[in-house]
N, C-alpha and C. Protein backbone atom coordinates (compact mmCIF):
# COMPACT_ATOMS: atom_id res chain seq x y z
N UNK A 1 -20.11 -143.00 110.95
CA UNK A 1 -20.27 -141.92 109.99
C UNK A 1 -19.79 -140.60 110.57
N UNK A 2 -19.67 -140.30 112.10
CA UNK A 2 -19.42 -139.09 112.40
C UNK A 2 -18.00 -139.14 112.48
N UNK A 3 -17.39 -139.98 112.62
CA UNK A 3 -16.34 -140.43 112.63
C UNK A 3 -15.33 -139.42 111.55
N UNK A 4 -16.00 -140.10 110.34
CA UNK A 4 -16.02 -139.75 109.32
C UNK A 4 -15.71 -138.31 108.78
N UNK A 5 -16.86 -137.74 109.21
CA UNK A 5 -17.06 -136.61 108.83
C UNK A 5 -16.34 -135.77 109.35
N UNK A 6 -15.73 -135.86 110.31
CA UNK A 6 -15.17 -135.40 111.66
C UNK A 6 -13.22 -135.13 110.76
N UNK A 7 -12.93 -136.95 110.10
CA UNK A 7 -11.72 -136.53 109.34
C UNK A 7 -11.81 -136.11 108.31
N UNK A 8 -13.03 -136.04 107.44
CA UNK A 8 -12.96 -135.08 106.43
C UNK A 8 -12.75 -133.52 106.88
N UNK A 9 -13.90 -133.25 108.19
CA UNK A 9 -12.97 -132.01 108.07
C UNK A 9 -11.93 -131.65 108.65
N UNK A 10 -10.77 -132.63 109.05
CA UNK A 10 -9.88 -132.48 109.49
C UNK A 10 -8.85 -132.12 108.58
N UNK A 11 -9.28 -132.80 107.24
CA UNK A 11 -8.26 -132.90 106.08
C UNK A 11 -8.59 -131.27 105.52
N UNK A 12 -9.97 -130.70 105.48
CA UNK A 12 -10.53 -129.84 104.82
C UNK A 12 -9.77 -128.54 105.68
N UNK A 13 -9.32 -128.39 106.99
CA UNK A 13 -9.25 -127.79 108.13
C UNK A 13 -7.75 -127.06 108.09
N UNK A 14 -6.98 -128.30 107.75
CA UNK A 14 -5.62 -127.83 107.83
C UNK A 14 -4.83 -128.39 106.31
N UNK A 15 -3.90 -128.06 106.32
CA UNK A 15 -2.92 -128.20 105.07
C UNK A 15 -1.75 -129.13 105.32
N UNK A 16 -2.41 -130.20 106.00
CA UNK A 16 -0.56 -130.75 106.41
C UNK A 16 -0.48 -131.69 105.00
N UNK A 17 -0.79 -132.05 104.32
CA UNK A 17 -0.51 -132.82 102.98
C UNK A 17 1.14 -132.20 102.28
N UNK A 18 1.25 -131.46 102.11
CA UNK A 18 2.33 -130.98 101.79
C UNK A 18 2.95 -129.61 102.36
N UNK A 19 3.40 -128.79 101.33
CA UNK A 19 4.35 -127.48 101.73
C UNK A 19 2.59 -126.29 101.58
N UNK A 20 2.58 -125.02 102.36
CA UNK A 20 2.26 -123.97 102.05
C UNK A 20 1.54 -123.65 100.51
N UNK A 21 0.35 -123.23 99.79
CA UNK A 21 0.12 -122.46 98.54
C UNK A 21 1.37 -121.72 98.08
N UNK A 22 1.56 -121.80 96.99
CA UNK A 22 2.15 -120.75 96.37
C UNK A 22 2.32 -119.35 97.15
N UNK A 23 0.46 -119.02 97.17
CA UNK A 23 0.26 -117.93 97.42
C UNK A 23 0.91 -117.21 98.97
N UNK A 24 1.34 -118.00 99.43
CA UNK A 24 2.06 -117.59 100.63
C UNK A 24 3.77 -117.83 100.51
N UNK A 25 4.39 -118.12 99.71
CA UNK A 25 6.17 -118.09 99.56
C UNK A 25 6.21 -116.17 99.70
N UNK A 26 7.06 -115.69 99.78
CA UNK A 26 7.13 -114.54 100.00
C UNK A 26 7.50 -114.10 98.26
N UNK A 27 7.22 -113.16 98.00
CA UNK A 27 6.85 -112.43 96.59
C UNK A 27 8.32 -111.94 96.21
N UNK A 28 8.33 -112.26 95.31
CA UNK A 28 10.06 -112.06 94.67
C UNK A 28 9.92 -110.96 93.25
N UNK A 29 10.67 -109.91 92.77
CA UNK A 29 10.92 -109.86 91.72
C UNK A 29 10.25 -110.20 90.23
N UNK A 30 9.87 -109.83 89.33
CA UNK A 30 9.82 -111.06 88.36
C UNK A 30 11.07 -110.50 87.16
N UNK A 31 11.09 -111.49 86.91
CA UNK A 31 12.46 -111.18 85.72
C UNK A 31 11.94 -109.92 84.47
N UNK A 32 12.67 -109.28 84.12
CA UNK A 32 12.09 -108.25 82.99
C UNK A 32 13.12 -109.17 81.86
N UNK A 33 12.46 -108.71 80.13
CA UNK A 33 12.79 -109.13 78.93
C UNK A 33 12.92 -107.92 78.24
N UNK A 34 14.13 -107.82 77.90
CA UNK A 34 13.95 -106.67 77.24
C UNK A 34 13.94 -107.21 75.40
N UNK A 35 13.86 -106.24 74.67
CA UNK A 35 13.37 -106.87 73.07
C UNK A 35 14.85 -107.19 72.53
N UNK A 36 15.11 -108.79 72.04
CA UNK A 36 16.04 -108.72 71.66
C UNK A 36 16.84 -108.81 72.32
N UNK A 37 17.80 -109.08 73.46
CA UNK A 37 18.36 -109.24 74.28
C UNK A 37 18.18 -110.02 75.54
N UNK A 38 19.32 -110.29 76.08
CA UNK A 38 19.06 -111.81 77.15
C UNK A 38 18.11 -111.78 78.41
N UNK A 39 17.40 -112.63 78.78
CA UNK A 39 16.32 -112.15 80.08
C UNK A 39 17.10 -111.41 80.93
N UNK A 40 16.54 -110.55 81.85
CA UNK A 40 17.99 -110.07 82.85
C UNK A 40 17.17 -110.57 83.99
N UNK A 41 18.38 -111.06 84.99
CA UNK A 41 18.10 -111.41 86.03
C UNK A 41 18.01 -111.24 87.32
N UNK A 42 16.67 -111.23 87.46
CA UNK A 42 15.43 -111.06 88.94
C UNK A 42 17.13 -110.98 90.24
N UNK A 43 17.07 -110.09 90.91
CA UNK A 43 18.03 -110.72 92.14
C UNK A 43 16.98 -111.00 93.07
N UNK A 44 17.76 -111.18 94.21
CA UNK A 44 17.43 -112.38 95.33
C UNK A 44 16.01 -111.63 95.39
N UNK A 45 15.55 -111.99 96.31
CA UNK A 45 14.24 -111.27 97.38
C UNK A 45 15.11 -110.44 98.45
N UNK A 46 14.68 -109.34 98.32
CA UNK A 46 15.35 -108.04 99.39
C UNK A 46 13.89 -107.25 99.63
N UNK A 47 13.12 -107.24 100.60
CA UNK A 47 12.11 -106.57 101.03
C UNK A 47 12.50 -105.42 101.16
N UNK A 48 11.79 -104.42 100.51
CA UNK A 48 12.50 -102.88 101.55
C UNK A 48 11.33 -102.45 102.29
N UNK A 49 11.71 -101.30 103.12
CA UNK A 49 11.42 -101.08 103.90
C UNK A 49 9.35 -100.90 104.18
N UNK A 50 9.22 -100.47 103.04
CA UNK A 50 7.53 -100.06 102.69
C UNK A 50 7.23 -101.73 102.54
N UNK A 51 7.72 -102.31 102.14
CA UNK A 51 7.16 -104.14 102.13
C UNK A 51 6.39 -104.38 103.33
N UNK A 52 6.65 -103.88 104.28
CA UNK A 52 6.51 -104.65 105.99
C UNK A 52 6.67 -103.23 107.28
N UNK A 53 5.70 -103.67 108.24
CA UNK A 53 6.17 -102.81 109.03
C UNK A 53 6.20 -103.64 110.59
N UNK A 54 6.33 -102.51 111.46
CA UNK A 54 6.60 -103.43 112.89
C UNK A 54 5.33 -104.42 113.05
N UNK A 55 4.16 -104.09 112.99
CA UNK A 55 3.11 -104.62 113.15
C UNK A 55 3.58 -106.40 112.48
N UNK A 56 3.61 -106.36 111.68
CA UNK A 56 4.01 -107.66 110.16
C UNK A 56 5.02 -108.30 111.38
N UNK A 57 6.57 -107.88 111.96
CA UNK A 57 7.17 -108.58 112.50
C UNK A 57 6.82 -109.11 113.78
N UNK A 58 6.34 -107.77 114.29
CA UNK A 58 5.75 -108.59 115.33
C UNK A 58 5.09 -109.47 115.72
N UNK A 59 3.56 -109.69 114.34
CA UNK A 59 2.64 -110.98 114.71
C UNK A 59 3.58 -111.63 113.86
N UNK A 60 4.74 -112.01 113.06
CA UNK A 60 5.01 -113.04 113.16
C UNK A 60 6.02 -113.62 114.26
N UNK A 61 6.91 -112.93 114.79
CA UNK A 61 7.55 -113.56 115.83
C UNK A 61 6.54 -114.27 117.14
N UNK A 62 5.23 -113.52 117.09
CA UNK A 62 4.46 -113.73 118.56
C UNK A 62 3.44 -115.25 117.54
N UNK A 63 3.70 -115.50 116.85
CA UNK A 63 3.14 -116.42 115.62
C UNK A 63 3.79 -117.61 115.85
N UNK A 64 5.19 -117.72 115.98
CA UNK A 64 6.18 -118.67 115.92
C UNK A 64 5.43 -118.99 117.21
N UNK A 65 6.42 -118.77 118.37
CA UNK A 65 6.28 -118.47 119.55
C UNK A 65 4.61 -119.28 119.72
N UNK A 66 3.86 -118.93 119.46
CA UNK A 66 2.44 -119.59 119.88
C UNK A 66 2.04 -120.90 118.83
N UNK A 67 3.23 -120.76 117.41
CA UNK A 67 2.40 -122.17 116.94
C UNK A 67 3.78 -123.25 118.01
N UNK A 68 4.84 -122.61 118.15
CA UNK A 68 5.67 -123.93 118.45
C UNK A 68 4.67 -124.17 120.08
N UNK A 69 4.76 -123.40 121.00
CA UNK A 69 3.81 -124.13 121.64
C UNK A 69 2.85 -124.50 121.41
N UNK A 70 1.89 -124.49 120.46
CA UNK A 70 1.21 -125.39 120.11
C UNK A 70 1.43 -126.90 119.43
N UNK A 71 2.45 -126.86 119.05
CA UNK A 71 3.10 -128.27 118.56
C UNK A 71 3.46 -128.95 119.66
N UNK A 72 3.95 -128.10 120.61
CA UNK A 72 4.46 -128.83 122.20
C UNK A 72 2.85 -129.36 122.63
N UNK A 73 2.24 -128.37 122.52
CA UNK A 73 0.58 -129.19 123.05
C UNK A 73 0.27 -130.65 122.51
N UNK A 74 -0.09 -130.18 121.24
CA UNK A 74 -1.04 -131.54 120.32
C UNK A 74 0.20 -133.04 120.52
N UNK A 75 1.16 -132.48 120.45
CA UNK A 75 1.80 -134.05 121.11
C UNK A 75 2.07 -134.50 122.23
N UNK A 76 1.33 -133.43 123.04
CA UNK A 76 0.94 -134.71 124.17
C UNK A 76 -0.04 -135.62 123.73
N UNK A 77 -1.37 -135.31 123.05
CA UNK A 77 -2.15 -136.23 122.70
C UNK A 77 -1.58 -137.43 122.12
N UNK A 78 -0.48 -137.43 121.44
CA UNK A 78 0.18 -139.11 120.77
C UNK A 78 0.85 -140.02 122.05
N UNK A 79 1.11 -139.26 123.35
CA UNK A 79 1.38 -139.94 123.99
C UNK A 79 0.36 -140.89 125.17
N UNK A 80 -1.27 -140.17 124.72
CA UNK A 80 -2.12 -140.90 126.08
C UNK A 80 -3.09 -140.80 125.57
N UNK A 81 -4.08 -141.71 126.25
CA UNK A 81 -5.60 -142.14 125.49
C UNK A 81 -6.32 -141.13 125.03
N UNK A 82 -6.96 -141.07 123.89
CA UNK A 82 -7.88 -140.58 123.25
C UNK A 82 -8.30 -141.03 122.03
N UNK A 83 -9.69 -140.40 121.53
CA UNK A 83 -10.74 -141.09 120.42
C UNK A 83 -9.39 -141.02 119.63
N UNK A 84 -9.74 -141.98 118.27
CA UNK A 84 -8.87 -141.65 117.60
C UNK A 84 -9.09 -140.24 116.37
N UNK A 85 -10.26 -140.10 116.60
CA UNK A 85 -10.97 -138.37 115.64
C UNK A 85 -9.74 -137.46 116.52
N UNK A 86 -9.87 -136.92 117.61
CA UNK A 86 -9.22 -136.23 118.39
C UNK A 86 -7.35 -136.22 117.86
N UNK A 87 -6.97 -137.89 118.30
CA UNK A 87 -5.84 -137.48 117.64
C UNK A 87 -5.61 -137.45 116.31
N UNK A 88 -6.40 -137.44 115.62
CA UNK A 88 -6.04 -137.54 113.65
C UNK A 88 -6.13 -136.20 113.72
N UNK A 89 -7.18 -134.64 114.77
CA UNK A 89 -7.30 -133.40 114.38
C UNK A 89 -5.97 -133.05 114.91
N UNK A 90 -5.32 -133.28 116.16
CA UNK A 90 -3.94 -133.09 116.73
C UNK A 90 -2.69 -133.22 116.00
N UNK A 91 -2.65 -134.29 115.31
CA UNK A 91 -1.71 -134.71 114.33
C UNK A 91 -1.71 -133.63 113.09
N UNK A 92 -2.69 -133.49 112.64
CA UNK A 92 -2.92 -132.45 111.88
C UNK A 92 -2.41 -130.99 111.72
N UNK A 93 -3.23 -131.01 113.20
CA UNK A 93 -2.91 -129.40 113.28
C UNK A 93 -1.21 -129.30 113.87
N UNK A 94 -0.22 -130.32 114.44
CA UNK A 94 1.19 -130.17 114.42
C UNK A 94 1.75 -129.98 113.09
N UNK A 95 1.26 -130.61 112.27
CA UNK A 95 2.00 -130.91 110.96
C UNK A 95 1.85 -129.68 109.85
N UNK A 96 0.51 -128.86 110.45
CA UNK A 96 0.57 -127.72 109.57
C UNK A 96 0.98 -126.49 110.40
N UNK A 97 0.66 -126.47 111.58
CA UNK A 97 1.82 -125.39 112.13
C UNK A 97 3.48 -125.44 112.13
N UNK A 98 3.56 -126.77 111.61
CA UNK A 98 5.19 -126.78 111.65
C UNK A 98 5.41 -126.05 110.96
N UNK A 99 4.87 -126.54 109.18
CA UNK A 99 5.01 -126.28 107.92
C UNK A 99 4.87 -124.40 108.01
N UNK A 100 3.84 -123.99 108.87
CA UNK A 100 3.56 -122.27 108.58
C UNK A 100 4.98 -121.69 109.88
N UNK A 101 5.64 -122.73 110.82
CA UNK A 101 6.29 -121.86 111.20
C UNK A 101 7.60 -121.66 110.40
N UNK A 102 7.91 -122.73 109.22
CA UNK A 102 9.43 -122.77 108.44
C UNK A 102 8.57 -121.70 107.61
N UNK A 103 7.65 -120.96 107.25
CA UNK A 103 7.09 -120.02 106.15
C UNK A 103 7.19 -118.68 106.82
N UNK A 104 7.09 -118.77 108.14
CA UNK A 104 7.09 -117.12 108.88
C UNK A 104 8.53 -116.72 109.11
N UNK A 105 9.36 -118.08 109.47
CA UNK A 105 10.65 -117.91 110.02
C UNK A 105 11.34 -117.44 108.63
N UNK A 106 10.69 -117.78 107.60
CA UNK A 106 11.55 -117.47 106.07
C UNK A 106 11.49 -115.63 105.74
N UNK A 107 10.11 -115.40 105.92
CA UNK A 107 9.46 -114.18 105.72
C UNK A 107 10.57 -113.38 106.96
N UNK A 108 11.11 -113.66 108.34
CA UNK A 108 11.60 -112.58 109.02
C UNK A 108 12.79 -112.73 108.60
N UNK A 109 13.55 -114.07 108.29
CA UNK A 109 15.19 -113.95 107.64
C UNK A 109 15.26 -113.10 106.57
N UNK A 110 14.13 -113.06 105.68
CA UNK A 110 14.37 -112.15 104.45
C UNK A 110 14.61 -110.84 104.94
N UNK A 111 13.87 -110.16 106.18
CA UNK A 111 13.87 -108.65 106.27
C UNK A 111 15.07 -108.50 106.94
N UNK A 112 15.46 -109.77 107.31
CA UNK A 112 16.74 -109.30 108.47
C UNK A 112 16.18 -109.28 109.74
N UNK A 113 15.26 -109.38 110.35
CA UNK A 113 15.11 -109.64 111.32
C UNK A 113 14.71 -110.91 112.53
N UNK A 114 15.01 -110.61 113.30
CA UNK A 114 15.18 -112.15 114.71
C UNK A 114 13.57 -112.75 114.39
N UNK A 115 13.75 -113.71 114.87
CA UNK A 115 12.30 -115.25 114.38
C UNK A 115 11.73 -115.42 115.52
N UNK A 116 12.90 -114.97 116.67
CA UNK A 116 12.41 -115.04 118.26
C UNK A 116 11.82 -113.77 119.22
N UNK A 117 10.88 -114.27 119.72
CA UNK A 117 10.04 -112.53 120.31
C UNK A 117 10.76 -112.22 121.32
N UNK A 118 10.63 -110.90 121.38
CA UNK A 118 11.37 -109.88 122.66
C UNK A 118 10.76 -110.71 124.01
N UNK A 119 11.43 -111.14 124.85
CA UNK A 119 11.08 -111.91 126.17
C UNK A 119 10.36 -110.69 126.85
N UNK A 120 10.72 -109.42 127.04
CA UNK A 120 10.10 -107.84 127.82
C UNK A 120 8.44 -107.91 127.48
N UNK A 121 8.00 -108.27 128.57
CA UNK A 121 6.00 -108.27 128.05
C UNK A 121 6.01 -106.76 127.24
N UNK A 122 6.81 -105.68 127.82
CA UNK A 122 6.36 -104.56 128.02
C UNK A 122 6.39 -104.41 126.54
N UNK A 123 7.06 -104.93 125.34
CA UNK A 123 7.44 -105.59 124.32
C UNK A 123 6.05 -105.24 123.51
N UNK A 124 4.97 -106.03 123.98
CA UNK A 124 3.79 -106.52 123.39
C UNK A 124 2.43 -106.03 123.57
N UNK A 125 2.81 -104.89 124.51
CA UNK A 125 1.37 -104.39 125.29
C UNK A 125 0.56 -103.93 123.85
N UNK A 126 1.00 -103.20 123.05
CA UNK A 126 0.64 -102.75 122.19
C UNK A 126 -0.33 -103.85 121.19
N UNK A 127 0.22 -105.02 121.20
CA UNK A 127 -0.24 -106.30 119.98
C UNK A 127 -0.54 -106.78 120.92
N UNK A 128 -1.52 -106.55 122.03
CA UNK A 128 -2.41 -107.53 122.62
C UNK A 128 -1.55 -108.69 123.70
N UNK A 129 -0.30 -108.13 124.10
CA UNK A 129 -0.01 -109.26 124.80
C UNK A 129 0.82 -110.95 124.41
N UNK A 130 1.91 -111.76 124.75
CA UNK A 130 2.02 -112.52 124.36
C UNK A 130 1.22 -113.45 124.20
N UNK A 131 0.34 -113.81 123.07
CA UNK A 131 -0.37 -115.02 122.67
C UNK A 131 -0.07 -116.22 122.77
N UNK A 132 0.25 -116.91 124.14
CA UNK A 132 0.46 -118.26 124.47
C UNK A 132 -0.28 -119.06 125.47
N UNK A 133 -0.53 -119.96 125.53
CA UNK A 133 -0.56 -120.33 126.65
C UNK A 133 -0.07 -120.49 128.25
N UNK A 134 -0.25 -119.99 129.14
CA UNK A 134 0.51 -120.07 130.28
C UNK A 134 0.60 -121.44 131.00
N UNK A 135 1.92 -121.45 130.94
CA UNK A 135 3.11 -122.96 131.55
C UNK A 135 2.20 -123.73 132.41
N UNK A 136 1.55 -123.06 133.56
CA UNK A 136 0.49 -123.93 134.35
C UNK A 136 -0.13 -124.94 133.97
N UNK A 137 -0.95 -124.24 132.88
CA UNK A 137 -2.23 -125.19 132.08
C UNK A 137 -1.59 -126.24 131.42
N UNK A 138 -0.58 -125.80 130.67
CA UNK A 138 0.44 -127.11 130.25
C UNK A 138 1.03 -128.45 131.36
N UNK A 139 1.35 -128.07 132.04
CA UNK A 139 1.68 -128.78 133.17
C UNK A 139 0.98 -129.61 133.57
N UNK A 140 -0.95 -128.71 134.11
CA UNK A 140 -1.67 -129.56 134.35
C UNK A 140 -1.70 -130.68 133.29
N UNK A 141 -2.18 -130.01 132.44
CA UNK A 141 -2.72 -130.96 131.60
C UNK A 141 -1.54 -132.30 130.87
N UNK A 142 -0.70 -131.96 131.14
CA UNK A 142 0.37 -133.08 131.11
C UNK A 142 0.29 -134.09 132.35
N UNK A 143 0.02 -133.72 133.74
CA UNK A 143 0.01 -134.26 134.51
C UNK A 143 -1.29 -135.22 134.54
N UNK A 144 -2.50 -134.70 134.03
CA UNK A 144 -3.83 -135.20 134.19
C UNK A 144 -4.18 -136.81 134.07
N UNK A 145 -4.71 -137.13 135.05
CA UNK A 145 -4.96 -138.77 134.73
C UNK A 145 -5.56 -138.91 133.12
N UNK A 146 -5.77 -140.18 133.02
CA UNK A 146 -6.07 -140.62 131.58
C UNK A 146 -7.62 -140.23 131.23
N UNK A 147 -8.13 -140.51 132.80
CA UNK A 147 -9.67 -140.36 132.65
C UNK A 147 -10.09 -139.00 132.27
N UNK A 148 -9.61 -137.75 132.43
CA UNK A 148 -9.76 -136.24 132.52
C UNK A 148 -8.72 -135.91 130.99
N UNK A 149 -7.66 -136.77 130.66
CA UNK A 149 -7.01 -135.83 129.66
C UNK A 149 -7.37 -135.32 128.52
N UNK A 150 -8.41 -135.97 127.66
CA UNK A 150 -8.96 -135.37 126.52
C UNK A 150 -9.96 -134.38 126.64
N UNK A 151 -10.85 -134.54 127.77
CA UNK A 151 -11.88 -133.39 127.97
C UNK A 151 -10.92 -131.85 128.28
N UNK A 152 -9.52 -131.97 129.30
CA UNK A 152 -9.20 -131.05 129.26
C UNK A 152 -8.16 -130.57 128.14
N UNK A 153 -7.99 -131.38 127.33
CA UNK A 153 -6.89 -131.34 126.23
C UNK A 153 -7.55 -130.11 125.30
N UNK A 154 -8.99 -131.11 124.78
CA UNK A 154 -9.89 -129.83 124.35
C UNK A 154 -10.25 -129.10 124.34
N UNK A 155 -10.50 -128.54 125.66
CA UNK A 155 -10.38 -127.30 126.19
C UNK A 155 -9.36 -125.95 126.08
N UNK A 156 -7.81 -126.98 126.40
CA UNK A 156 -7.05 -125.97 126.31
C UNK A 156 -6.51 -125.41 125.04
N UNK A 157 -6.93 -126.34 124.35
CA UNK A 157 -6.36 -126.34 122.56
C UNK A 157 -7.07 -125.82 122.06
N UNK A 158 -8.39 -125.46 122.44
CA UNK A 158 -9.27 -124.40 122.06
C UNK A 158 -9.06 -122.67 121.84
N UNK A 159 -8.59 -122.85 123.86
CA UNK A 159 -8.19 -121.82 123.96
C UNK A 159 -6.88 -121.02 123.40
N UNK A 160 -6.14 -122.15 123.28
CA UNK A 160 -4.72 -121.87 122.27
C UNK A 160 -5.10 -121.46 120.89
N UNK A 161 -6.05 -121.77 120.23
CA UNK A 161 -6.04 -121.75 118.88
C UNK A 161 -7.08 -120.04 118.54
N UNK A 162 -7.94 -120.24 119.95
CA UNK A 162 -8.47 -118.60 119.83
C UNK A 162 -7.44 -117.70 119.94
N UNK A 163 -6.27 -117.62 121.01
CA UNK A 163 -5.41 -116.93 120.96
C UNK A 163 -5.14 -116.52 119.42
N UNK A 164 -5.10 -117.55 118.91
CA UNK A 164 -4.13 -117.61 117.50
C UNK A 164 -5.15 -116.63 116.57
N UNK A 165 -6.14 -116.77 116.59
CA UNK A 165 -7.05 -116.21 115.70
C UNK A 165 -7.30 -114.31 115.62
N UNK A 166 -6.90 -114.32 117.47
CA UNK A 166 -7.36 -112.97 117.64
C UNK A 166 -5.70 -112.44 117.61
N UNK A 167 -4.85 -112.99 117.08
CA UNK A 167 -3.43 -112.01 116.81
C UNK A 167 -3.90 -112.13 115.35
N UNK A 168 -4.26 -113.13 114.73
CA UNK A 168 -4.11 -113.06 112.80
C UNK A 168 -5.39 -111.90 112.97
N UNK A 169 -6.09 -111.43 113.30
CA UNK A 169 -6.91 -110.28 113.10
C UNK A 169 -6.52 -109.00 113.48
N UNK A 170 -5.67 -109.21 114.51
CA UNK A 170 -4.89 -107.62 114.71
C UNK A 170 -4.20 -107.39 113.67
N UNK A 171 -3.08 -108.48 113.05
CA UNK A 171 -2.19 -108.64 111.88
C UNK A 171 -3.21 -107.47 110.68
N UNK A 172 -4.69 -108.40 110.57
CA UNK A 172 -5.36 -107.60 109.33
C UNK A 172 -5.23 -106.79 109.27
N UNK A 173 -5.45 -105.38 110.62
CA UNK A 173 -6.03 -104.73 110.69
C UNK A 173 -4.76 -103.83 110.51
N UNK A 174 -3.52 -104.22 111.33
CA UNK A 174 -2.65 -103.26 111.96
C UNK A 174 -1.52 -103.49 110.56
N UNK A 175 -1.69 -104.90 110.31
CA UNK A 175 -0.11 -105.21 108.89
C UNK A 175 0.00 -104.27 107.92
N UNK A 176 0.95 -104.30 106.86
CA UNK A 176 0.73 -104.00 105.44
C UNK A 176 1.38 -104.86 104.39
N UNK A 177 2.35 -105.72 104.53
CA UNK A 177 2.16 -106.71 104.11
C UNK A 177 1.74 -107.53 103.57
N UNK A 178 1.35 -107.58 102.19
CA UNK A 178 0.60 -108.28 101.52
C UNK A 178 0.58 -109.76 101.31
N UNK A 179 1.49 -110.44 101.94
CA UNK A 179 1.93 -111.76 101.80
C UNK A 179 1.61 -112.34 103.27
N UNK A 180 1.63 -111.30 104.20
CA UNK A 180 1.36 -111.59 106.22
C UNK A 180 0.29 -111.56 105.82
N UNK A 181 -0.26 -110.34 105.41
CA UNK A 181 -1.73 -110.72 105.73
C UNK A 181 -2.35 -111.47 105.07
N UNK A 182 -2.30 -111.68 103.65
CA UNK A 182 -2.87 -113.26 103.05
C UNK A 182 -3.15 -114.53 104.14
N UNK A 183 -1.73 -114.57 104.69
CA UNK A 183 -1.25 -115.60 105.67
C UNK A 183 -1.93 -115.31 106.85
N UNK A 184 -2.22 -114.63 107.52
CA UNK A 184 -3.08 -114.09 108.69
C UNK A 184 -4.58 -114.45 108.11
N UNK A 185 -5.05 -114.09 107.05
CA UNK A 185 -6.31 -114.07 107.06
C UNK A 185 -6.66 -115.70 106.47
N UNK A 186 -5.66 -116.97 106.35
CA UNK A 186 -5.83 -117.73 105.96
C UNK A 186 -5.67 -118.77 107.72
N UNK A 187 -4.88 -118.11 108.78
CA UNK A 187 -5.03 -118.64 109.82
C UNK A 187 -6.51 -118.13 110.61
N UNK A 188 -7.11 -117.16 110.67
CA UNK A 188 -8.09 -117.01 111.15
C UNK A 188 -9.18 -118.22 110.68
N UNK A 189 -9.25 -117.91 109.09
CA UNK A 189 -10.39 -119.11 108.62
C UNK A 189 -10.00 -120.94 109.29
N UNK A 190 -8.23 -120.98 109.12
CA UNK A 190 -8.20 -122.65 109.32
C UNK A 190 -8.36 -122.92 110.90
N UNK A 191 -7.88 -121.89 111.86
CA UNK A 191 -7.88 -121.76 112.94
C UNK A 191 -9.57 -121.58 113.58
N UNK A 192 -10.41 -120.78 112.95
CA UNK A 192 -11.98 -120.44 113.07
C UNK A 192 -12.65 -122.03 112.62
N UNK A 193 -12.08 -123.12 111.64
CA UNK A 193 -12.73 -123.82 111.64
C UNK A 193 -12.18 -125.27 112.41
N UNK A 194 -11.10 -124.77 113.13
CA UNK A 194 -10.88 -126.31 113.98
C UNK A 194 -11.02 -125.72 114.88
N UNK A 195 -11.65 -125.32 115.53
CA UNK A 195 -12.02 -124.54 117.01
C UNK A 195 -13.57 -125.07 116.68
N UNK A 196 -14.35 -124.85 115.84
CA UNK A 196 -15.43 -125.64 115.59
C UNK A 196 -15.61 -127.15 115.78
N UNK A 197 -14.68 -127.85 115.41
CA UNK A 197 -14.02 -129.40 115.04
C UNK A 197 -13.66 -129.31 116.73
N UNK A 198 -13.28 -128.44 117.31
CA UNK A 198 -12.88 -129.01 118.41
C UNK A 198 -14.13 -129.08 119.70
N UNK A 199 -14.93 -127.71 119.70
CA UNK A 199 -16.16 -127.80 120.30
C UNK A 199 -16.83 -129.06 120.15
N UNK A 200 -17.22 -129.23 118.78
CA UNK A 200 -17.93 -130.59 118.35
C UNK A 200 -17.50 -132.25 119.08
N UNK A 201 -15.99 -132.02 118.97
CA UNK A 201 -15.31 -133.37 119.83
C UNK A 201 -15.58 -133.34 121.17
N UNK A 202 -15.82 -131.99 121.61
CA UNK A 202 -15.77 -131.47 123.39
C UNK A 202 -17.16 -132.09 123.57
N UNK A 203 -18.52 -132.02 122.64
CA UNK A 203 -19.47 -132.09 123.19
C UNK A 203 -20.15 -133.90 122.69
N UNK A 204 -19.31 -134.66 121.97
CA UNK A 204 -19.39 -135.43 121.32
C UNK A 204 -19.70 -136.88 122.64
């Protein structure tokens, strides 16, 4: 039964079933009608400048950047022993960070700007720093016998996913963006509740 409960909220946790809500495609235009005459037509999506500010690009490039390493994480778990709860939450959470990084990478092509973060830390001092994991911990934990890999898997995927939580809250605070921050305040909650899901497996 805990089993159980464990993939319900795995399913409840993340969104990998399909594409993104609506509510997160980036906001387009809507067509005007004028009386009597032909619909006229909406052009592309062109953000201007009041749409978004540095804050908005920045947590999403430092966004990419921390979910793709996180996709590099959770599949190590498909390659070495663990419960199978553990890897159904891993699987999960790859499949919906993929999906939110083709949604952020869309949101910076629209403004015109790069998908990839400034490599210069000096870059980030301001937004808290690059939000990743450091290469070490990866390493270890790639290296780790079978007996140690899930206790420390959990651990570090923890700590990866707090990272994640405490940039979508700077996003709130610092964005203007009405479509980032939707999206920010929808990673804090899915991110706030598999960090729960993951304690629970840690102490299980």
């Amino acid at each position: 039964m805990r089993r159980c409960a464990l993939f319900a909220l795995v399913l409840a946790l993340t969104g990998c079933a399909g594409p993104l809500p609506a509510e997160f495609a980036p906001s387009s235009p809507a067509a005007g009608h004028g009386h009597g005459h032909q619909p006229v037509q909406a052009p592309p999506p062109s953000p201007a400048v009041g749409d978004y500010n540095l804050a908005d690009v920045m947590y999403l490039q430092m966004a990419i950047a921390n979910h793709e390493q996180g996709i590099e994480l959770v599949a190590l778990a498909e390659k070495r022993a663990v419960r199978p709860e553990v890897a159904q939450l891993a699987a999960a959470i790859g499949a919906t960070q993929r999906t939110e990084v083709g949604q952020m990478e869309a949101w910076l092509t629209g403004w015109g700007q790069p998908t990839e973060v400034d490599t210069n830390p000096d870059a980030h001092a301001h937004h808290g720093g690059m939000p990743i994991t450091d290469p070490e911990s990866l390493a270890a934990l790639a290296a780790a016998p079978d007996g140690e890999f899930e206790e420390r898997f959990v651990s570090v995927l923890t700590g990866h996913q707090h990272n994640a939580v405490e940039m979508a809250r700077r996003e709130l605070t610092d964005g203007v963006s009405p479509d980032v921050k939707k999206f920010a305040d929808k990673v804090v909650q899915s991110r706030t509740g598999q960090i729960s899901a993951l304690l629970n497996l840690g102490s299980a």
